[in-house]
Protein backbone atom coordinates (compact mmCIF):
# COMPACT_ATOMS: atom_id res chain seq x y z
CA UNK A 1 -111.91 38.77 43.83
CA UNK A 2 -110.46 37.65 40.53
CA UNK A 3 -109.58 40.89 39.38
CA UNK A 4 -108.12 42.04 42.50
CA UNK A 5 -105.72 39.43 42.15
CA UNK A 6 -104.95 39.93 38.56
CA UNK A 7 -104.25 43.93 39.67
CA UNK A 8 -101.86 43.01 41.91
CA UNK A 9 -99.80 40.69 39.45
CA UNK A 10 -97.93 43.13 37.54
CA UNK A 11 -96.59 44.21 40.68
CA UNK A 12 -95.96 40.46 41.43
CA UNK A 13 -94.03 40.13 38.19
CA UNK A 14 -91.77 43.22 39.10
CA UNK A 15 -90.91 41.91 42.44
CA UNK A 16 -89.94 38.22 40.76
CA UNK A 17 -88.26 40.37 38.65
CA UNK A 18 -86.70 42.26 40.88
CA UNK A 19 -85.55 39.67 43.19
CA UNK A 20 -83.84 37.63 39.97
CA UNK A 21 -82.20 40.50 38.92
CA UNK A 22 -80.38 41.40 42.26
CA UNK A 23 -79.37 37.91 42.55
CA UNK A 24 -77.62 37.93 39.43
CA UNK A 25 -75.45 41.23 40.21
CA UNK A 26 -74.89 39.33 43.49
CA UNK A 27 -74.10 36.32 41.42
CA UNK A 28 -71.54 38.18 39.63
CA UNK A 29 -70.08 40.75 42.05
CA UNK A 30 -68.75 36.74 43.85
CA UNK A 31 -67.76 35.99 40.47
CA UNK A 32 -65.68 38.83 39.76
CA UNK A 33 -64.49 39.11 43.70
CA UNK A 34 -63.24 35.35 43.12
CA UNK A 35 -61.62 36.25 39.65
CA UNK A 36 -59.70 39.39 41.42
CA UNK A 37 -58.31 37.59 44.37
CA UNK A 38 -57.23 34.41 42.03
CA UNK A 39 -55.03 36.88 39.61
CA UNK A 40 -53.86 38.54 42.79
CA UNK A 41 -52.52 35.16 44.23
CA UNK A 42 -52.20 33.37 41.07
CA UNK A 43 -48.51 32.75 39.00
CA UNK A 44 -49.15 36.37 37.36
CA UNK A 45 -49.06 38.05 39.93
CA UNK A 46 -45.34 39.24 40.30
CA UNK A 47 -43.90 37.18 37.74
CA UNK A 48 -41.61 38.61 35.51
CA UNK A 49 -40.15 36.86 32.61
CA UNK A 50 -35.57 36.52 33.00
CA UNK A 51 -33.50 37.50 30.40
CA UNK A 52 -33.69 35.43 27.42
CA UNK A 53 -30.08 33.49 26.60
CA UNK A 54 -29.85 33.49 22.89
CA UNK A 55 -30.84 30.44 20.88
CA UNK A 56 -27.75 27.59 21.77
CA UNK A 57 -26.20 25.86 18.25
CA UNK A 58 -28.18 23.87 16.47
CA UNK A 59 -27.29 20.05 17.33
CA UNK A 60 -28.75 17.08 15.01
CA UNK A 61 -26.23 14.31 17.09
CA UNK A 62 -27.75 12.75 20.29
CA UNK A 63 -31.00 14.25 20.46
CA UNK A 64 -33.91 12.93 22.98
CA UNK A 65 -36.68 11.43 20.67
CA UNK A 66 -40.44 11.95 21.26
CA UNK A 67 -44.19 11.70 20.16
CA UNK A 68 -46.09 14.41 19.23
CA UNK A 69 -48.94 12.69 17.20
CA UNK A 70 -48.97 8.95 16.03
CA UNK A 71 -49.69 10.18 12.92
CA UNK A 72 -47.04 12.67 12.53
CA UNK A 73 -44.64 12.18 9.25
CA UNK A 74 -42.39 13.94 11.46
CA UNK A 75 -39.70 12.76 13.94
CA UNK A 76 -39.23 14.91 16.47
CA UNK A 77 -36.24 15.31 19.32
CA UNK A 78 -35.39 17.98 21.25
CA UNK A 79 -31.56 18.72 22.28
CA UNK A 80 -30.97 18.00 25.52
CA UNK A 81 -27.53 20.50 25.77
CA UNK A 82 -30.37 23.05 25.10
CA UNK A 83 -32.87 22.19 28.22
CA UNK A 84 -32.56 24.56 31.43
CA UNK A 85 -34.52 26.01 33.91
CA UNK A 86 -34.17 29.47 34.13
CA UNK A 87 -34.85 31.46 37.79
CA UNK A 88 -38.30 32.61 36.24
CA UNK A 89 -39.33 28.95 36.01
CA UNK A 90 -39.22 28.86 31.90
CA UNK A 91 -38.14 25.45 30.42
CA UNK A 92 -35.80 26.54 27.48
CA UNK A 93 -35.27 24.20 25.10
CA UNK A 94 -34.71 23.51 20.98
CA UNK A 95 -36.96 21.18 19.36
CA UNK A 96 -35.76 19.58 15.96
CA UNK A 97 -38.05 18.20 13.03
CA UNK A 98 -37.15 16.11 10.07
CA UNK A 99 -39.00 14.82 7.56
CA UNK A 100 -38.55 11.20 6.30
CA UNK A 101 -36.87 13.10 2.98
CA UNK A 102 -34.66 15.17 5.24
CA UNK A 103 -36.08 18.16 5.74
CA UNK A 104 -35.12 20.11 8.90
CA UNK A 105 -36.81 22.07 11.52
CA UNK A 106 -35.68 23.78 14.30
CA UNK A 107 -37.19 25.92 17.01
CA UNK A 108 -35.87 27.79 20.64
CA UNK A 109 -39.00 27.40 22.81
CA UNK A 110 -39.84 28.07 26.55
CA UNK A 111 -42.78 26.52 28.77
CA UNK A 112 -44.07 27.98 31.47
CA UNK A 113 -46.32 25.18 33.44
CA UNK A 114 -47.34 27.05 36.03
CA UNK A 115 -49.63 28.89 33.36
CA UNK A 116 -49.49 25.94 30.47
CA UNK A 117 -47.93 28.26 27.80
CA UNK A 118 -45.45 28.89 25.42
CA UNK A 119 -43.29 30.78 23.54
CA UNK A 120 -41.15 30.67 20.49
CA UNK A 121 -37.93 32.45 20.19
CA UNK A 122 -36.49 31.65 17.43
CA UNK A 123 -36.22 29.45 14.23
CA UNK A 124 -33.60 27.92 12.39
CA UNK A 125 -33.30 28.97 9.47
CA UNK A 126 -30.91 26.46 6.79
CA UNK A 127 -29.89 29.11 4.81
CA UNK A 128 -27.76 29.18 3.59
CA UNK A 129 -26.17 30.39 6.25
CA UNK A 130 -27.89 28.07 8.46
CA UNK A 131 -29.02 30.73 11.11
CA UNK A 132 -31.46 31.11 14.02
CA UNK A 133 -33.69 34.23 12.93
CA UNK A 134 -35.58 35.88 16.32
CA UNK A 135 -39.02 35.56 16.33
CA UNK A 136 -40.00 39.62 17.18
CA UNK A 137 -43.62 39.13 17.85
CA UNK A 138 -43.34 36.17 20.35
CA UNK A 139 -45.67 36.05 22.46
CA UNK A 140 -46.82 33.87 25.32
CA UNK A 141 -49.66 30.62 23.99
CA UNK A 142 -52.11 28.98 26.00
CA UNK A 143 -51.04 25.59 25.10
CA UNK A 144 -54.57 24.17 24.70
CA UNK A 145 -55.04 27.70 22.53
CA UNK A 146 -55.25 27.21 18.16
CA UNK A 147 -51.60 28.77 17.98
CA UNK A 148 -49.94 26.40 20.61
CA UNK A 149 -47.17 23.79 19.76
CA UNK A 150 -48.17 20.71 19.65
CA UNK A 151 -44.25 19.40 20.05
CA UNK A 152 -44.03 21.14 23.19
CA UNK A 153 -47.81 20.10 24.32
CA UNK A 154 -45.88 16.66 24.05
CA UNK A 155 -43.09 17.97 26.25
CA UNK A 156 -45.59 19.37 28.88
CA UNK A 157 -47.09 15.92 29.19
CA UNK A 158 -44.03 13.38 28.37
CA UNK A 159 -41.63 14.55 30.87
CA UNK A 160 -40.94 18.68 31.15
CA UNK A 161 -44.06 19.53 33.37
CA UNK A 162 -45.58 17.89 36.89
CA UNK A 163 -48.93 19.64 36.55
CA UNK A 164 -48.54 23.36 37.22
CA UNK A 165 -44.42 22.91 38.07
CA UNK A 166 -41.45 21.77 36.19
CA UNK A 167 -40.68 18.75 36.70
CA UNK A 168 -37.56 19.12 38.73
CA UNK A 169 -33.89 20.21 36.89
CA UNK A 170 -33.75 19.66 33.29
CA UNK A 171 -31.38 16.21 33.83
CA UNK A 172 -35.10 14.82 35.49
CA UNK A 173 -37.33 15.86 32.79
CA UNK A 174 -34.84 14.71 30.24
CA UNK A 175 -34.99 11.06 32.26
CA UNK A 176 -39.01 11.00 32.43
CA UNK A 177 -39.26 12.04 28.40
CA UNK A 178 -36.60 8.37 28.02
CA UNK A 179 -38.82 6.58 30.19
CA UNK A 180 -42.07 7.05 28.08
CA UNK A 181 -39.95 6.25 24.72
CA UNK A 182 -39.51 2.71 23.21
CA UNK A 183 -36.78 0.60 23.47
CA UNK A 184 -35.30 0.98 19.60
């Protein structure tokens, strides 16, 4: 008896086998089903990105202060003649830096929250002539990705972006980046 049950347990194993191995193409036929249909109705789907205005001038006067790191050297604003909403649901705006010895950065930005990117336009360039050069090879950055902004991570979180939506017209997001900031 013991070695007719040990002849039947290679056919054992190929059944166990068997059975694991069409429940993992099962396993990932749902998988890939439930990818499909999510890019199919997710904010990919038709989007398409609107004409990009040009960079607006750069403004040092008046700009909305915010925190991108309490450890930053940096102070950071962002312009808040430059913030709009276009009809594609990009958040367009220009973030300045300066350094505590004056040095000063400038960059034309858009968010998109429904996917938690962004994209960088342009740079200033001080020159001189102090210029915005076009950044050719933007491309879209998962914010959470190596490459992403941290100032406009900040942004996302401080004001610009309600989860996956902006958050309301640019006047709103402006008001909810002021409420998070100290009184000075």
């Amino acid at each position: 008896m013991a070695g007719l049950a040990f002849a039947h347990t290679p056919l054992r194993c190929r059944l166990r086998l068997a059975g694991r191995s069409l429940l993992a193409v099962l396993w990932l036929g749902v998988w890939a089903a439930s990818a499909h249909a999510q890019w199919l109705s997710g904010p990919n789907r038709d989007w398409r990105e609107a004409e990009v205005p040009p960079p607006p001038p750069l403004r040092q006067d008046g700009l909305v202060p915010f925190v991108v790191s309490v450890n930053s050297q940096l102070r950071f604003g962002v312009d808040p003649a430059s913030v709009t909403l276009g009809p594609d649901g990009v958040i367009r705006y220009v973030i300045v830096a300066q350094s505590a010895s004056g040095t000063l950065n400038a960059w034309y930005e858009g968010l998109r929250c429904a996917t938690a990117q962004v994209k960088t336009y342009a740079h200033w360039n001080p020159g001189p002539p102090g210029q915005w050069r076009a950044n050719p090879s933007a491309q879209w950055r998962d914010l959470g990705g190596e490459f992403a902004s941290r100032p406009a991570v900040a942004l996302a979180r401080n004001g610009f972006c309600d989860g996956p939506t902006p958050n309301g017209q640019p006047a709103d997001m402006l008001r909810a980046l002021r409420v998070g900031q100290p009184e000075r």
